[in-house]
N, C-alpha and C. Protein backbone atom coordinates (compact mmCIF):
# COMPACT_ATOMS: atom_id res chain seq x y z
N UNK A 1 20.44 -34.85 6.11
CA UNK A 1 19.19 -34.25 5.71
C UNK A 1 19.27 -32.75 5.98
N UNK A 2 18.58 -32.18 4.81
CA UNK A 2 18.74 -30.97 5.01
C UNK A 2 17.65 -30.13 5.63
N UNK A 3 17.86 -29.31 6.78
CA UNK A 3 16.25 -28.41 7.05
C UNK A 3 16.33 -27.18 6.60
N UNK A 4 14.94 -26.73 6.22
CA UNK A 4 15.20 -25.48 5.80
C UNK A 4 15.02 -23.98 7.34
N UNK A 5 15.39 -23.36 7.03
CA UNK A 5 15.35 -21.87 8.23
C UNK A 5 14.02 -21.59 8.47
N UNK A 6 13.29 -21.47 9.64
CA UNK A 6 12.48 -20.91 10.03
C UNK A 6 12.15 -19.57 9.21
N UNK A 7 10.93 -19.65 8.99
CA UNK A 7 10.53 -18.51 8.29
C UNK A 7 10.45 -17.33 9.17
N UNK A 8 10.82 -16.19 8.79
CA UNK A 8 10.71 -15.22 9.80
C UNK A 8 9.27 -14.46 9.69
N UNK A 9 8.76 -14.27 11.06
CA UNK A 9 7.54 -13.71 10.85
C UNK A 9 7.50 -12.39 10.62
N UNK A 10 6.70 -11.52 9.99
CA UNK A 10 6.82 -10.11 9.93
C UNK A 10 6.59 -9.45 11.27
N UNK A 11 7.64 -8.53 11.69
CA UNK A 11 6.41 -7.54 12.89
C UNK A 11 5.34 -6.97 11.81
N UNK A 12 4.25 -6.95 12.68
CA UNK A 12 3.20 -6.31 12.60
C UNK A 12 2.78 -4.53 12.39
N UNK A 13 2.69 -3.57 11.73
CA UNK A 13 3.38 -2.20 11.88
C UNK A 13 2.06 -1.69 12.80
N UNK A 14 2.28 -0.73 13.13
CA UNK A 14 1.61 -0.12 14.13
C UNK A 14 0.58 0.96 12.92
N UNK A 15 -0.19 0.85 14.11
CA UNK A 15 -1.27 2.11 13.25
C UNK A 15 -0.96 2.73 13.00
N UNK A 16 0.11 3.79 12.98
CA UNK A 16 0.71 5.21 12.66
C UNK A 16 1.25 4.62 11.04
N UNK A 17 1.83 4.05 11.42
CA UNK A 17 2.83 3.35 10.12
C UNK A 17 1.88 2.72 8.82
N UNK A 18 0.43 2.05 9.23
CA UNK A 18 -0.08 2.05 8.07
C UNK A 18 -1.14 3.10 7.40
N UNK A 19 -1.42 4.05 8.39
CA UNK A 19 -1.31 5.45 8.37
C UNK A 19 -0.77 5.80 7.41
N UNK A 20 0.22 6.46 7.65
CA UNK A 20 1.42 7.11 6.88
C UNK A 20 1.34 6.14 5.39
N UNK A 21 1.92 4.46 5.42
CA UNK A 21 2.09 4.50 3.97
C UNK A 21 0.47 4.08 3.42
N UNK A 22 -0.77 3.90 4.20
CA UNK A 22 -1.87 4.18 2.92
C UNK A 22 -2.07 5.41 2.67
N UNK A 23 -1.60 6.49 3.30
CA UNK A 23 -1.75 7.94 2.65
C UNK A 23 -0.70 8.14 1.51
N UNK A 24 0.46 7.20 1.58
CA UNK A 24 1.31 7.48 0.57
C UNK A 24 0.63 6.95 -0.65
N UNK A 25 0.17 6.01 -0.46
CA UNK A 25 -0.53 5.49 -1.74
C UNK A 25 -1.50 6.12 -2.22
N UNK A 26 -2.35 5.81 -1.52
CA UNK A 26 -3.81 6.65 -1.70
C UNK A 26 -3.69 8.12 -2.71
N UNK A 27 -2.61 8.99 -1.81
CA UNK A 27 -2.39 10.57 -2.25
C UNK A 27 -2.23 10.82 -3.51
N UNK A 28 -1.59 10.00 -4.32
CA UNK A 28 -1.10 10.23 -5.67
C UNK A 28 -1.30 9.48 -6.17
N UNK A 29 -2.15 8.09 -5.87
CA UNK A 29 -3.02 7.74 -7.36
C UNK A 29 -4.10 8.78 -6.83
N UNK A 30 -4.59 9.55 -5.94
CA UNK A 30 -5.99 10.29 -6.42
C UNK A 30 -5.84 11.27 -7.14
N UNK A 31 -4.66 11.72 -6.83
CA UNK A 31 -4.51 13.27 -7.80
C UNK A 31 -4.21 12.79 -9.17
N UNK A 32 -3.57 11.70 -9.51
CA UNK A 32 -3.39 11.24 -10.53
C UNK A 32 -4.69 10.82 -11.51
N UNK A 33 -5.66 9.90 -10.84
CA UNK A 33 -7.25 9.77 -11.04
C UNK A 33 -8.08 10.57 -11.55
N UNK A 34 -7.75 11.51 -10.90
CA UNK A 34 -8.23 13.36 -10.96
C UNK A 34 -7.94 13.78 -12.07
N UNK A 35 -6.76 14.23 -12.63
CA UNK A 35 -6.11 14.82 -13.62
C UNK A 35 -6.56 13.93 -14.87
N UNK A 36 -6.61 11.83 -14.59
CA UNK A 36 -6.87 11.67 -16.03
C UNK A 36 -8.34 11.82 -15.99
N UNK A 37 -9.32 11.42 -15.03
CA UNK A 37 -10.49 11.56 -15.40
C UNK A 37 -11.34 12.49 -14.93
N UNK A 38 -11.42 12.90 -14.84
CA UNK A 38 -12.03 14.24 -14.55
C UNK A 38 -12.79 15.10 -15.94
N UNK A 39 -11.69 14.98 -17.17
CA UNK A 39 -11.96 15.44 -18.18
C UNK A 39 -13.32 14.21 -19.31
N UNK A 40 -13.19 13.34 -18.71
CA UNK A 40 -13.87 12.41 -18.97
C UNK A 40 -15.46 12.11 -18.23
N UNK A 41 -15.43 12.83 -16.57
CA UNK A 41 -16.45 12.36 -15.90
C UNK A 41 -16.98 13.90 -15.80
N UNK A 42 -16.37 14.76 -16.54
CA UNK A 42 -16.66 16.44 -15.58
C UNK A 42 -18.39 16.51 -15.78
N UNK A 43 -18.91 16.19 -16.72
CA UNK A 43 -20.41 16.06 -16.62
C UNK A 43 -21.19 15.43 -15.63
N UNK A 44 -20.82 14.77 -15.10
CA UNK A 44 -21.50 13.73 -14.03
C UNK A 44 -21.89 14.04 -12.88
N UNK A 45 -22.68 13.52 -12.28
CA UNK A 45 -22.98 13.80 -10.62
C UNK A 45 -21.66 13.47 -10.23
N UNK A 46 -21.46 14.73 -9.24
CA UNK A 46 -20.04 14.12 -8.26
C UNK A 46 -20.35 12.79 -7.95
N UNK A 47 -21.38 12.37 -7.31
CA UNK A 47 -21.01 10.37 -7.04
C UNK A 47 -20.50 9.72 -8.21
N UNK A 48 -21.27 10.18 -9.07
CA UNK A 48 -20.69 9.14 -9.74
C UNK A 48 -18.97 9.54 -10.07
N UNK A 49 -18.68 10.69 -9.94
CA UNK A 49 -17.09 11.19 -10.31
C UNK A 49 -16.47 9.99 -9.06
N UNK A 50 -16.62 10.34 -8.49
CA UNK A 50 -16.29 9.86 -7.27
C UNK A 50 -16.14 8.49 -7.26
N UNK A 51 -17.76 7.88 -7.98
CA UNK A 51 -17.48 6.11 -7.76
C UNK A 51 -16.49 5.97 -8.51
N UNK A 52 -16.48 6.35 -9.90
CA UNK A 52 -14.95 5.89 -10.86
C UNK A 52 -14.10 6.14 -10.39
N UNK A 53 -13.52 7.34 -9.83
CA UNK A 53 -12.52 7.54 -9.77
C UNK A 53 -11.92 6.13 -8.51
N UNK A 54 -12.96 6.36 -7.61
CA UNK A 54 -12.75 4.89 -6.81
C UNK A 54 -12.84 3.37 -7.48
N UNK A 55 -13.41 3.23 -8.20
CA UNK A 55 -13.30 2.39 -8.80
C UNK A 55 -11.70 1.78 -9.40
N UNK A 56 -11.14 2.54 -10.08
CA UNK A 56 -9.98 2.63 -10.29
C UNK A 56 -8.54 2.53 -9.14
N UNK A 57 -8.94 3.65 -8.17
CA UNK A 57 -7.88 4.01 -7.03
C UNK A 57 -7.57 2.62 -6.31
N UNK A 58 -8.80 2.16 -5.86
CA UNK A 58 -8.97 1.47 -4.85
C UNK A 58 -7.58 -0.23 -5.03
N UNK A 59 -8.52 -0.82 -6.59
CA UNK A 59 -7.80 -1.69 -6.81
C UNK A 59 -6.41 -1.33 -7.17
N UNK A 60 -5.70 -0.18 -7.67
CA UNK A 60 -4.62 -0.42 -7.68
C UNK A 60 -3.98 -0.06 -6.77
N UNK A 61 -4.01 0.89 -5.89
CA UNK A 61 -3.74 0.57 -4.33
C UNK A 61 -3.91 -0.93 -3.50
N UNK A 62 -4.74 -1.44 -3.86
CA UNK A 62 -4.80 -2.18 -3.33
C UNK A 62 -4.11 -3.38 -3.37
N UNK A 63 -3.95 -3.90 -4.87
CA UNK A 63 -3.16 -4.99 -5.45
C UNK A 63 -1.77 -4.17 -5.96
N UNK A 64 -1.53 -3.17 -6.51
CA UNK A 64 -0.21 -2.98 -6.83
C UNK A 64 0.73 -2.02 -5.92
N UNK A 65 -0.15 -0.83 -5.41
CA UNK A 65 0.76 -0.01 -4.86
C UNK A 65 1.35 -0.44 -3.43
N UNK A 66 0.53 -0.89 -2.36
CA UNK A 66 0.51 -1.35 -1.31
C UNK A 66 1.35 -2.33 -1.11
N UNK A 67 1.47 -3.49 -1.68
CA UNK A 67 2.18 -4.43 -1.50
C UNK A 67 3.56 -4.12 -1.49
N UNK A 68 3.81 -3.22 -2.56
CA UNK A 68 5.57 -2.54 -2.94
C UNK A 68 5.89 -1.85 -1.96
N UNK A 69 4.56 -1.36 -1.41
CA UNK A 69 5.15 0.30 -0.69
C UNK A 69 5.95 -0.68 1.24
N UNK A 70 4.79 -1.54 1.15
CA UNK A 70 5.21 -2.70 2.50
C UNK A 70 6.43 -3.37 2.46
N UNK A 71 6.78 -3.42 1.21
CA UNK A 71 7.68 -4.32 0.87
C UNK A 71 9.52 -3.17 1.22
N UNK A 72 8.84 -1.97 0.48
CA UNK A 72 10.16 -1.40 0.71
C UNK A 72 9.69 -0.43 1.78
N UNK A 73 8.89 -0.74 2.30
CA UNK A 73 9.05 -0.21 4.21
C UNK A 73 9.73 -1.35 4.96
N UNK A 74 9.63 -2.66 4.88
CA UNK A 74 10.13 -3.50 5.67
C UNK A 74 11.60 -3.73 5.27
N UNK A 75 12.24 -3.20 3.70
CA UNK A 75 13.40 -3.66 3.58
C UNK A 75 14.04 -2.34 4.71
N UNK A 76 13.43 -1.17 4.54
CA UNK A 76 14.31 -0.04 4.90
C UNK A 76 14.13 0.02 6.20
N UNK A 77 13.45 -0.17 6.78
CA UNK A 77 13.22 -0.71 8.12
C UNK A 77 13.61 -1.97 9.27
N UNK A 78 13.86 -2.77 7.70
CA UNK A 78 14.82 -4.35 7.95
C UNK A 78 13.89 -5.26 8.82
N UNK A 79 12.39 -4.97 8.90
CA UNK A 79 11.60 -5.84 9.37
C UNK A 79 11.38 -6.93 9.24
């Protein structure tokens, strides 16, 4: 019978470290956010500039950028 390998647990990163990569994320989808909409929201109350542009940032940070950015912190890190 065959067993399979213990799954390895992740370390856990320290506050500095998710620090550092949600600013990596964060930083350049906002400027990116910025540049496309801006020309689109420039009429608006800043909140509302602001909610879209969050609107947007948030989820793809959240579901796309983040996950990759963890993913190749732990390979390069070998966590």
């Amino acid at each position: 019978m065959h067993t399979a390998a213990p799954a390895k647990t992740p370390i856990p990163l320290t506050i500095h470290e998710r620090a550092l990569l949600t600013w990596a994320a964060i930083f350049p989808l906002v400027l990116a956010a910025q540049a496309v909409l801006s020309p689109l929201v420039h009429a608006w109350p800043a909140v509302l500039q602001v909610f879209a542009m969050t609107l947007v940032v948030v989820p793809v940070a959240s579901y796309v950028v983040m996950p990759r950015l963890m993913a190749l912190y732990a390979r390069l890190t070998r966590r």
